[in-house]
C-alpha atoms as a PDB file:
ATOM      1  CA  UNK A   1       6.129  -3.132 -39.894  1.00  0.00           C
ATOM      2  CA  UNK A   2       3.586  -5.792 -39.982  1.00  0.00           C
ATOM      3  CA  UNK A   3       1.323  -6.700 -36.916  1.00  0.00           C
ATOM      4  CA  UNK A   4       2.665 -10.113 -35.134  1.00  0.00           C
ATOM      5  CA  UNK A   5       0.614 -13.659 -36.238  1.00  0.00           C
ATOM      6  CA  UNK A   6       0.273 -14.071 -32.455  1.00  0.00           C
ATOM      7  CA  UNK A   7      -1.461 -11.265 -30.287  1.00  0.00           C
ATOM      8  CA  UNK A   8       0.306  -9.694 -27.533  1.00  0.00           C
ATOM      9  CA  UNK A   9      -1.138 -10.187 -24.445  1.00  0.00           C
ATOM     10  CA  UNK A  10      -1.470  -7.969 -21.147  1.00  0.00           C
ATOM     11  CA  UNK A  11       1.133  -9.460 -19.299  1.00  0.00           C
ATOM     12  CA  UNK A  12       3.439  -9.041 -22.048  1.00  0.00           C
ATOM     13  CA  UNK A  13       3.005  -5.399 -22.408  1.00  0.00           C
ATOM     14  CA  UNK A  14       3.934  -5.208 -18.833  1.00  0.00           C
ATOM     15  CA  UNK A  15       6.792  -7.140 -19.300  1.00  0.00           C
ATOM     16  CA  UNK A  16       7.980  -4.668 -21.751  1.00  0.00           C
ATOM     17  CA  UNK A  17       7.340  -1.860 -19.412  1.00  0.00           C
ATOM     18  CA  UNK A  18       9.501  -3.581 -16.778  1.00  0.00           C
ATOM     19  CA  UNK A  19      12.107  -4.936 -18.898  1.00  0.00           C
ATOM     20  CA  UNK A  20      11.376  -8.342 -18.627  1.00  0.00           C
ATOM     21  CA  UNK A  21      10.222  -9.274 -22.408  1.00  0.00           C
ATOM     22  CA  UNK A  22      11.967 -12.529 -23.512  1.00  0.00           C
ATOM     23  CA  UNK A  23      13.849 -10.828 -26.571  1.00  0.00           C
ATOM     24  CA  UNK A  24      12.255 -12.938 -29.182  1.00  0.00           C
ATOM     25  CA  UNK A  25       8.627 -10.965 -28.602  1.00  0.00           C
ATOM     26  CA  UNK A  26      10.361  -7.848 -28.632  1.00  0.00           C
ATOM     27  CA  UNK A  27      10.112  -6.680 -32.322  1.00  0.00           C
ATOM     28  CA  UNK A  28       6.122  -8.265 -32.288  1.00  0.00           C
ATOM     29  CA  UNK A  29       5.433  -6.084 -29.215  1.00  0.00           C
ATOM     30  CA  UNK A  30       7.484  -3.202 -30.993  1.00  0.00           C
ATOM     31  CA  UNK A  31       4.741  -3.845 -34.541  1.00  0.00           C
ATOM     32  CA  UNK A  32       1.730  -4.505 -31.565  1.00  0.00           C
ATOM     33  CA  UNK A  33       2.231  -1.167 -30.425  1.00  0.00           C
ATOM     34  CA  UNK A  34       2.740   0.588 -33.639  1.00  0.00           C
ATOM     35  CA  UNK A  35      -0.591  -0.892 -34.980  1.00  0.00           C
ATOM     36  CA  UNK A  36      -2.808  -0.643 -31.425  1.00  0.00           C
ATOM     37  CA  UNK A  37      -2.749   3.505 -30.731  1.00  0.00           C
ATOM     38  CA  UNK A  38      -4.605   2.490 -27.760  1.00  0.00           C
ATOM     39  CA  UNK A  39      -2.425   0.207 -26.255  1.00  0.00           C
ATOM     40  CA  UNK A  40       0.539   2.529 -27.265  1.00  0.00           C
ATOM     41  CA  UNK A  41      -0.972   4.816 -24.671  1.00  0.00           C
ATOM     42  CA  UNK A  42      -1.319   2.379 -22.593  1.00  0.00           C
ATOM     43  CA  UNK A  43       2.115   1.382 -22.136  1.00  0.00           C
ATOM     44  CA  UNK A  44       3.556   5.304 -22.121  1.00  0.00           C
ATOM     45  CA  UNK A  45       0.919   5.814 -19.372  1.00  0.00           C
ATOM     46  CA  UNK A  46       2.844   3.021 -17.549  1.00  0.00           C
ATOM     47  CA  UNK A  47       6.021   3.995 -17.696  1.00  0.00           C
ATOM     48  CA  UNK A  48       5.589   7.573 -16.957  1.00  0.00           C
ATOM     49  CA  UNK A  49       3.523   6.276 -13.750  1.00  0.00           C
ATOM     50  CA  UNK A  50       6.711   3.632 -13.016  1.00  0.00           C
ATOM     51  CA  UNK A  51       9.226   6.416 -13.542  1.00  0.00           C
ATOM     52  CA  UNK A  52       7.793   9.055 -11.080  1.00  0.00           C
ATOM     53  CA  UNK A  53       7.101   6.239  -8.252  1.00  0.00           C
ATOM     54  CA  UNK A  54      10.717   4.575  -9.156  1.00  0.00           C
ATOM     55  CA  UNK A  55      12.269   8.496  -8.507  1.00  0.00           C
ATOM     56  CA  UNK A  56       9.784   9.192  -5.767  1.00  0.00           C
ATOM     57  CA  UNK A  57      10.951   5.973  -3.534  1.00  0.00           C
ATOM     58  CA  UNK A  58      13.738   4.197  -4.957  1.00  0.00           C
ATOM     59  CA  UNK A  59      16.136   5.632  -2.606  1.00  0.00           C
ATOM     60  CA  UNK A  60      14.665   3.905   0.365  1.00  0.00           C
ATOM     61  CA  UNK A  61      16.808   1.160  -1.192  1.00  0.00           C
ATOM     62  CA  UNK A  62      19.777   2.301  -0.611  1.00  0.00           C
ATOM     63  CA  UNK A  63      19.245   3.082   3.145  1.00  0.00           C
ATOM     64  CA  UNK A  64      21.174   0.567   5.130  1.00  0.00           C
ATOM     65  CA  UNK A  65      19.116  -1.983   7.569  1.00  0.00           C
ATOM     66  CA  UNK A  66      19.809  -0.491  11.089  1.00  0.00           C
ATOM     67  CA  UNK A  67      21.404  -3.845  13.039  1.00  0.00           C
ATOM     68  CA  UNK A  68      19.122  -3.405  16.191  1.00  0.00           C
ATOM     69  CA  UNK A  69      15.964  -4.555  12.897  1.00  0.00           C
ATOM     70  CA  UNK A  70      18.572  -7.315  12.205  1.00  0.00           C
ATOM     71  CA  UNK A  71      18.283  -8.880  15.149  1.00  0.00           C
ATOM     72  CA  UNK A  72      14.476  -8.291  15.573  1.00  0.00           C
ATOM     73  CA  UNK A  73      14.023  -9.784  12.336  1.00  0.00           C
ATOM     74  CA  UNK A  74      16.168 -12.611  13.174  1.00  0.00           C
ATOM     75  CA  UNK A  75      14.057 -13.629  16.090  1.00  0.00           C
ATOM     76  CA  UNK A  76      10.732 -12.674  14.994  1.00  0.00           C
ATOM     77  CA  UNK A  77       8.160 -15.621  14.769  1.00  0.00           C
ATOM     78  CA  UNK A  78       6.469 -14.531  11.213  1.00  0.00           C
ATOM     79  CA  UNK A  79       8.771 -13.622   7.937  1.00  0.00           C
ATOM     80  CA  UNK A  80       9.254  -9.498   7.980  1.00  0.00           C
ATOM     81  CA  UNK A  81      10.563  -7.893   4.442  1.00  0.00           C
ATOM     82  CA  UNK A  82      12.185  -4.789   5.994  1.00  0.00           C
ATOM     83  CA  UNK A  83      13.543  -2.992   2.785  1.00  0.00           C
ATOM     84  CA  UNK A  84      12.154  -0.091   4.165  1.00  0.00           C
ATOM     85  CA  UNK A  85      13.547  -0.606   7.502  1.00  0.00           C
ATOM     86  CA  UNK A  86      15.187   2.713   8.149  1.00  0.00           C
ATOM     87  CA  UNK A  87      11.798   4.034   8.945  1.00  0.00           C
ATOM     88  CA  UNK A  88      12.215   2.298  12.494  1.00  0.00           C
ATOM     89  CA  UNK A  89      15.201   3.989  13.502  1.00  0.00           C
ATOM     90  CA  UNK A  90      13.607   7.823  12.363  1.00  0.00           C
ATOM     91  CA  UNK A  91      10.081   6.812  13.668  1.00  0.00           C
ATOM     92  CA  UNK A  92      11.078   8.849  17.276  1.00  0.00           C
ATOM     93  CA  UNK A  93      11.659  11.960  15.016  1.00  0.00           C
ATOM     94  CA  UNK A  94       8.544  11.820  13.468  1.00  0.00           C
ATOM     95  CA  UNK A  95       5.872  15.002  13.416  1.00  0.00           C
ATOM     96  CA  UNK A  96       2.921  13.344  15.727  1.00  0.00           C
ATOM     97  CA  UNK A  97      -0.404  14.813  15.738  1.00  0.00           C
ATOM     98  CA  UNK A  98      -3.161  14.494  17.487  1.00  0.00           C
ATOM     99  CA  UNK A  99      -6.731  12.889  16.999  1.00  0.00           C
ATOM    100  CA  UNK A 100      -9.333  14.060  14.736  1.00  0.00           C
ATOM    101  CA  UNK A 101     -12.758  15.396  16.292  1.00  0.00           C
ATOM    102  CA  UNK A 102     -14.649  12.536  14.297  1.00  0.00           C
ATOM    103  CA  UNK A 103     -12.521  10.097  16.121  1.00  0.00           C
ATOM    104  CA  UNK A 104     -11.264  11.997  19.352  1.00  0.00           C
ATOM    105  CA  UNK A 105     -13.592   9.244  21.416  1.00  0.00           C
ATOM    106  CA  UNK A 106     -10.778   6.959  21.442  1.00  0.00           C
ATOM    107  CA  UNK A 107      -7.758   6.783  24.309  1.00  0.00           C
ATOM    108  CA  UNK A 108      -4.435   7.435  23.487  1.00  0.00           C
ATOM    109  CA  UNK A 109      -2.593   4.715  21.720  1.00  0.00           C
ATOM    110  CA  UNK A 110       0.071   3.245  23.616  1.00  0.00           C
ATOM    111  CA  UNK A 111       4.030   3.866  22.111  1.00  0.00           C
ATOM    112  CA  UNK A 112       4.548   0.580  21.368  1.00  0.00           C
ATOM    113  CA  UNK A 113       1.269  -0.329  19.258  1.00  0.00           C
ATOM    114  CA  UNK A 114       1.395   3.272  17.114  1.00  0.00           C
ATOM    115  CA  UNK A 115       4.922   2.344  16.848  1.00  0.00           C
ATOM    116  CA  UNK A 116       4.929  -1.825  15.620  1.00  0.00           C
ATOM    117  CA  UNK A 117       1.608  -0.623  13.510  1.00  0.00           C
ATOM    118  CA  UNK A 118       3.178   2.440  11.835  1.00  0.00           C
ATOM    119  CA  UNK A 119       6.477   0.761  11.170  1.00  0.00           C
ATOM    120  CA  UNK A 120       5.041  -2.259   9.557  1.00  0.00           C
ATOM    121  CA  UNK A 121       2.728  -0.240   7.209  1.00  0.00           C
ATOM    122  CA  UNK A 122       5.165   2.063   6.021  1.00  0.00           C
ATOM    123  CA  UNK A 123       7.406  -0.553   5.563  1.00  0.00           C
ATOM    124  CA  UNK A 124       4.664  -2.684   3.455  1.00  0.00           C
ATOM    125  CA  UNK A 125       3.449   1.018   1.415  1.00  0.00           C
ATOM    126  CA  UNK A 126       6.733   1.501   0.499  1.00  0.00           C
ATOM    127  CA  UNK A 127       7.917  -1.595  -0.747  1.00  0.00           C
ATOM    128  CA  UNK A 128       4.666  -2.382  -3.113  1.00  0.00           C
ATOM    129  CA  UNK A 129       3.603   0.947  -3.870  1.00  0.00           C
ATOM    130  CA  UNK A 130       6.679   1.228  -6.713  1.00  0.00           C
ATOM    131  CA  UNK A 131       5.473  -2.014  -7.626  1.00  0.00           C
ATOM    132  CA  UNK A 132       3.721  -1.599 -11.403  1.00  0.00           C
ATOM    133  CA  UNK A 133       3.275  -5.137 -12.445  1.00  0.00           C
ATOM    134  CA  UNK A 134       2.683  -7.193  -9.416  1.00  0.00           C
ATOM    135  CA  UNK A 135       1.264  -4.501  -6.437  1.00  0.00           C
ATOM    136  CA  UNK A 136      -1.270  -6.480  -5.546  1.00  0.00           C
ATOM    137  CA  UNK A 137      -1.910 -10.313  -5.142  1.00  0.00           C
ATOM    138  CA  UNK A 138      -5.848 -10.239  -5.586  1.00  0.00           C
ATOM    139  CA  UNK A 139      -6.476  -7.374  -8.308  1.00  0.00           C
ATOM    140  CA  UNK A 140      -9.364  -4.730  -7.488  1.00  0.00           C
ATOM    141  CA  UNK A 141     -11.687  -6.266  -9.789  1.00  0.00           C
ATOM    142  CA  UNK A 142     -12.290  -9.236  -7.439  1.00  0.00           C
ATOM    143  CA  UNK A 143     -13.230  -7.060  -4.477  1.00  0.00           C
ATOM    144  CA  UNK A 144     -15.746  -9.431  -3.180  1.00  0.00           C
ATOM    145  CA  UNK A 145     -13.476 -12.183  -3.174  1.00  0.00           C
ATOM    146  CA  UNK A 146     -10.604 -10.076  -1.837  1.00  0.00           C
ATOM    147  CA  UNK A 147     -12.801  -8.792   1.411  1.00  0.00           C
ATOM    148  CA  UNK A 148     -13.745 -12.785   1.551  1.00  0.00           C
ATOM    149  CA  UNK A 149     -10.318 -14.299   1.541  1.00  0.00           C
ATOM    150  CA  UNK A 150      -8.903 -11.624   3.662  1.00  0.00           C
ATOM    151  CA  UNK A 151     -11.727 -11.633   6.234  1.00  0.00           C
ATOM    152  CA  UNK A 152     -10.994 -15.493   6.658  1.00  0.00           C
ATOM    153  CA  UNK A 153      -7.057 -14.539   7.118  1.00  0.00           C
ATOM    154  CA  UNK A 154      -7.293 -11.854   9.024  1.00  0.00           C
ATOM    155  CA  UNK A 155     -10.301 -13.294  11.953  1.00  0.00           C
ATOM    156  CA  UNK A 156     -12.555 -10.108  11.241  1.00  0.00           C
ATOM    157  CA  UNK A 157     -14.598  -8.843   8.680  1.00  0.00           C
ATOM    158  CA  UNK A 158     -12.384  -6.568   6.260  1.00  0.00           C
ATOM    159  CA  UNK A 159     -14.221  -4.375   3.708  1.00  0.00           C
ATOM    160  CA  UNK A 160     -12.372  -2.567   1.157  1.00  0.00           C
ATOM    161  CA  UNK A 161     -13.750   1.116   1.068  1.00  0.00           C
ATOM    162  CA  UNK A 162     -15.392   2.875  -1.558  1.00  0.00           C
ATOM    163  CA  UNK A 163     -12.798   5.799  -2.297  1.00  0.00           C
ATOM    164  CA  UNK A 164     -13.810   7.074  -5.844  1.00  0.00           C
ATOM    165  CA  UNK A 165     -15.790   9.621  -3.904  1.00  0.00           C
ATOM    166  CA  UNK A 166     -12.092  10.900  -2.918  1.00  0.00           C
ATOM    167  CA  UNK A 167     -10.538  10.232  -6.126  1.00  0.00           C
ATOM    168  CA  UNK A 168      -9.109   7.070  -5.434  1.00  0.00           C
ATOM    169  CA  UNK A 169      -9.791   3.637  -7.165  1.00  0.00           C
ATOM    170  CA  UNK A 170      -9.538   0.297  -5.541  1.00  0.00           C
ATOM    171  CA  UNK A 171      -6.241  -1.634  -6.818  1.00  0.00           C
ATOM    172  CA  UNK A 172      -6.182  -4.812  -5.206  1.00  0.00           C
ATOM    173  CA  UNK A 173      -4.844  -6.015  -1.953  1.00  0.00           C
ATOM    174  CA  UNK A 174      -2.554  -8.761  -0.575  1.00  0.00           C
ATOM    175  CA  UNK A 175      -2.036 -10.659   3.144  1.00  0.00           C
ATOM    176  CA  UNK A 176       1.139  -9.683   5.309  1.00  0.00           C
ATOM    177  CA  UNK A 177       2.925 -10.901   8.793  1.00  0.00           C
ATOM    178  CA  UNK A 178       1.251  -7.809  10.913  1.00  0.00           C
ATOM    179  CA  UNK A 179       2.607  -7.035  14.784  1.00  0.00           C
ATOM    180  CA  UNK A 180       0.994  -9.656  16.387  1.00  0.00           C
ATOM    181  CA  UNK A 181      -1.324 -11.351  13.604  1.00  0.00           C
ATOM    182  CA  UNK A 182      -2.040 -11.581  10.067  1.00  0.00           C
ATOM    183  CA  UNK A 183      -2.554  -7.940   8.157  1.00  0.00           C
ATOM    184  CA  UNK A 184      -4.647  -7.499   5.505  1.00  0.00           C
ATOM    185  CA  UNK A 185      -3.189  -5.001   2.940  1.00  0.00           C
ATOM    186  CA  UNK A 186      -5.046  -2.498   0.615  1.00  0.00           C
ATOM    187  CA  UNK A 187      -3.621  -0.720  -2.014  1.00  0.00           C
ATOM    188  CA  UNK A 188      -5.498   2.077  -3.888  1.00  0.00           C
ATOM    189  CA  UNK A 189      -4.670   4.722  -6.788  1.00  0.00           C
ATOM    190  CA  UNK A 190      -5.464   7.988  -8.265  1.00  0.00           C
ATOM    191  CA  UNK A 191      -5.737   9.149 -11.492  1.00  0.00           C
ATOM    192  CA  UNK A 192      -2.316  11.217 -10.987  1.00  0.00           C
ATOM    193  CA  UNK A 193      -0.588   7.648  -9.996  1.00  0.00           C
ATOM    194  CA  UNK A 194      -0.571   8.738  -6.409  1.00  0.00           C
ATOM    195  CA  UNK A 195      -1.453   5.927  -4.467  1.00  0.00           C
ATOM    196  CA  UNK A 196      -2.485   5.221  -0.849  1.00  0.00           C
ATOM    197  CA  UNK A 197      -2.922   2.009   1.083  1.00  0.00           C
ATOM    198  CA  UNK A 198      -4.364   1.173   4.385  1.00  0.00           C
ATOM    199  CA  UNK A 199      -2.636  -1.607   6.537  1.00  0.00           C
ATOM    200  CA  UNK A 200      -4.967  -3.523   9.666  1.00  0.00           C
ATOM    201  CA  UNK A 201      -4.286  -6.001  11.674  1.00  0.00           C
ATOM    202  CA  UNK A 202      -5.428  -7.374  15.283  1.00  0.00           C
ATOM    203  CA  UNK A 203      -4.359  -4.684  17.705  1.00  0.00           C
ATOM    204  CA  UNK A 204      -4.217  -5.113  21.575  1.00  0.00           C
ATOM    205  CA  UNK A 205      -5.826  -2.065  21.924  1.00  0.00           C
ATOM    206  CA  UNK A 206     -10.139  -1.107  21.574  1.00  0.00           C
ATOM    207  CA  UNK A 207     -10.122   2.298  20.356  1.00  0.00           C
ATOM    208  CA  UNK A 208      -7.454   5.171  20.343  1.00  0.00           C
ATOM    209  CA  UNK A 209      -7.492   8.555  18.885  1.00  0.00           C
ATOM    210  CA  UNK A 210      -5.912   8.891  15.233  1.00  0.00           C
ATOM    211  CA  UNK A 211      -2.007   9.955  15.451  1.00  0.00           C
ATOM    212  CA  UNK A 212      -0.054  11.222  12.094  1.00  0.00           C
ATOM    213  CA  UNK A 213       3.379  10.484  11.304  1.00  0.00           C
ATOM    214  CA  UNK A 214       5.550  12.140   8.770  1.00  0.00           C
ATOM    215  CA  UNK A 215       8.888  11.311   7.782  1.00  0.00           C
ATOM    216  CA  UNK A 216       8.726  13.788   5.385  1.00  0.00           C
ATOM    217  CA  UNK A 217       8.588  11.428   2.102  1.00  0.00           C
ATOM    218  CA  UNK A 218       5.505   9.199   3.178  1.00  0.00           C
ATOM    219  CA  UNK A 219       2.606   9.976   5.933  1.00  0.00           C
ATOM    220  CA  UNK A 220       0.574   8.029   8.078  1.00  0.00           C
ATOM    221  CA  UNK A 221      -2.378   8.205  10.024  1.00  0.00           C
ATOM    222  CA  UNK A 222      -3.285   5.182  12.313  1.00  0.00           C
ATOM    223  CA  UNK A 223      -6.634   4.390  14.723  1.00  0.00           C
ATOM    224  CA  UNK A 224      -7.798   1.468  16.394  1.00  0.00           C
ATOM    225  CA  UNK A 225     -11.333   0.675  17.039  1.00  0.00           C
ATOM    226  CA  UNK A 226     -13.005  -2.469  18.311  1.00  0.00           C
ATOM    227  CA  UNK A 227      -9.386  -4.158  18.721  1.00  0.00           C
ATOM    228  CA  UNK A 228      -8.304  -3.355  14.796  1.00  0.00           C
ATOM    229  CA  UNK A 229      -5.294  -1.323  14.274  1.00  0.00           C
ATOM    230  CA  UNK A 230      -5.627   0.737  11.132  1.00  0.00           C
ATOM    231  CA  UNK A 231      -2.845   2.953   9.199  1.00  0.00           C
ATOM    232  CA  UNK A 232      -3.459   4.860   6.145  1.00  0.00           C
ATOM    233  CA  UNK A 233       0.103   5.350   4.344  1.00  0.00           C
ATOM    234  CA  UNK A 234       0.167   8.371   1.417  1.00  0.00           C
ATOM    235  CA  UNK A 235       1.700  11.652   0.679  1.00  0.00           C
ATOM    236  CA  UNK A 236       2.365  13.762   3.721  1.00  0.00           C
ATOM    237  CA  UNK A 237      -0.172  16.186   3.159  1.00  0.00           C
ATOM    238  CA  UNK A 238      -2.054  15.321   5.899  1.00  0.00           C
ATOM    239  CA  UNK A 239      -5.075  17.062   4.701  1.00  0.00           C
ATOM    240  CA  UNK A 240      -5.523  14.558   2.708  1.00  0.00           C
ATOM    241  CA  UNK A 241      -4.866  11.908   4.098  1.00  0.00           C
ATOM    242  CA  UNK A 242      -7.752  12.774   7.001  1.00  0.00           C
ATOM    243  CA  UNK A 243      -9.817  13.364   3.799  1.00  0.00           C
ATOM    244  CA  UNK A 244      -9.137   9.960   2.999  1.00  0.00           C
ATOM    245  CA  UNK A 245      -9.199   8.671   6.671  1.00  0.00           C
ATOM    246  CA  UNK A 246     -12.272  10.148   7.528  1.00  0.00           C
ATOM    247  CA  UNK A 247     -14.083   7.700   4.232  1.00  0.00           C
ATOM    248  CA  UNK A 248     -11.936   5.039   5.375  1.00  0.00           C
ATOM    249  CA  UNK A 249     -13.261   5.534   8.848  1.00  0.00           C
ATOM    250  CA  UNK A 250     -16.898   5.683   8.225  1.00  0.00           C
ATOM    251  CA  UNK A 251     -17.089   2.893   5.951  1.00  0.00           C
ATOM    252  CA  UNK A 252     -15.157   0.301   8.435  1.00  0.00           C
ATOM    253  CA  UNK A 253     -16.637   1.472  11.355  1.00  0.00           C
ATOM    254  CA  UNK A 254     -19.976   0.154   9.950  1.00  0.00           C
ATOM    255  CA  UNK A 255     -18.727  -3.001   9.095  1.00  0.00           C
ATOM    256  CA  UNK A 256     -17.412  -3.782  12.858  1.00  0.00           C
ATOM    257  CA  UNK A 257     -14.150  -5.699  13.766  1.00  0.00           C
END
């Protein structure tokens, strides 16, 4: 098999991951591959990541929209993408925890605002997070201009933290409809695929303690501080999710809201 005249580019190598390689540029991908080791590696790295986050969280799915987030979404003022929605209706049932020492100075946040925060940010975690092309709309790379853009979105400054001290690397981020205001949306990754991302938004709140939530698939942590509403979506050991937290915490509590 002889390599292809034209060279195959990034995108298309993720387009044969996901299936979506016109079929002319299949058998030049195919000879790409077979001449580029590297790449090769590449691309099985990919779609071992996209098959354990497909059979991970594809089943949220199939769970049917409870009507009562019908109706809210009908008569909500910004666009909501509630594939997730389910989450609402179990959110009661959760496992709540309390506040961590480094952050028990806060009040208690009120049902309503740990509810609207959570929801939305495990709605948003779940939906992108089996995303392996397209995650992100401003890649990691950029992370000046992603804190920038955001930060003018959002009304306060956002900084993405430095996690590789936790194992995690900065993917990218992306702006979403939040409670009550625009959210700014990090996602981050590490080297097993496991990825966590951490949702804020305006919050009508000044500081609470941290509260977990566990649905037993995903966990959350959320905080407010200086009237920003934070959530840190992962795996549900909540271990390490304060691990992360805690970096999160520090970092963003230097930059101010």
């Amino acid at each position: 098999m002889t390599e292809p005249r034209i060279p195959v580019t990034e995108d298309e190598l993720h387009a044969y991951v996901d299936g979506e390689l016109p079929a002319e540029r299949q058998a030049d991908v195919d000879a790409w591959l077979a001449a580029h080791p590297a790449d090769a590696e590449r691309v099985a790295s990919w779609r071992a990541m996209a098959e354990a986050l497909h059979a991970r969280y594809d089943r949220v799915l199939d769970e049917p929209v409870p009507p009562r987030l019908q109706l809210d979404r009908l008569s909500a003022p910004l666009p909501r993408r509630w594939i997730g929605g389910a989450i609402a209706a179990t959110l009661a049932a959760f496992i709540v925890g309390g506040g961590a020492g480094w952050l028990a100075r806060g009040a208690a946040a009120t049902p309503s605002t740990f509810r609207s925060f959570t929801v939305d940010a495990l709605d948003a975690h779940r939906l992108y997070v089996v995303e392996v092309r397209h995650p992100v709309e401003v890649e990691g790379s950029e992370r000046a201009h992603l804190q920038q853009w955001l930060s003018k979105r959002v009304g306060y400054a956002v900084k993405a933290p430095e996690l590789e001290g936790t194992g995690l690397k900065l993917v990218g981020g992306r702006l979403l409809p939040g409670p009550d205001a625009p959210a700014a949306f990090l996602m981050y990754e590490g080297a097993s695929g496991e990825r966590f991302t951490l949702y804020s938004s305006r919050a009508k709140t000044d500081a609470t303690q941290m509260r977990y939530a566990s649905d037993q698939r995903d966990g959350a942590l959320f905080w407010a501080d200086r009237g920003v509403g934070y959530v840190l979506s992962g795996p549900t050991d909540k271990e390490r999710l304060s691990q992360v937290a805690k970096q999160v915490y520090d970092q963003t509590e230097k930059t101010g809201g």
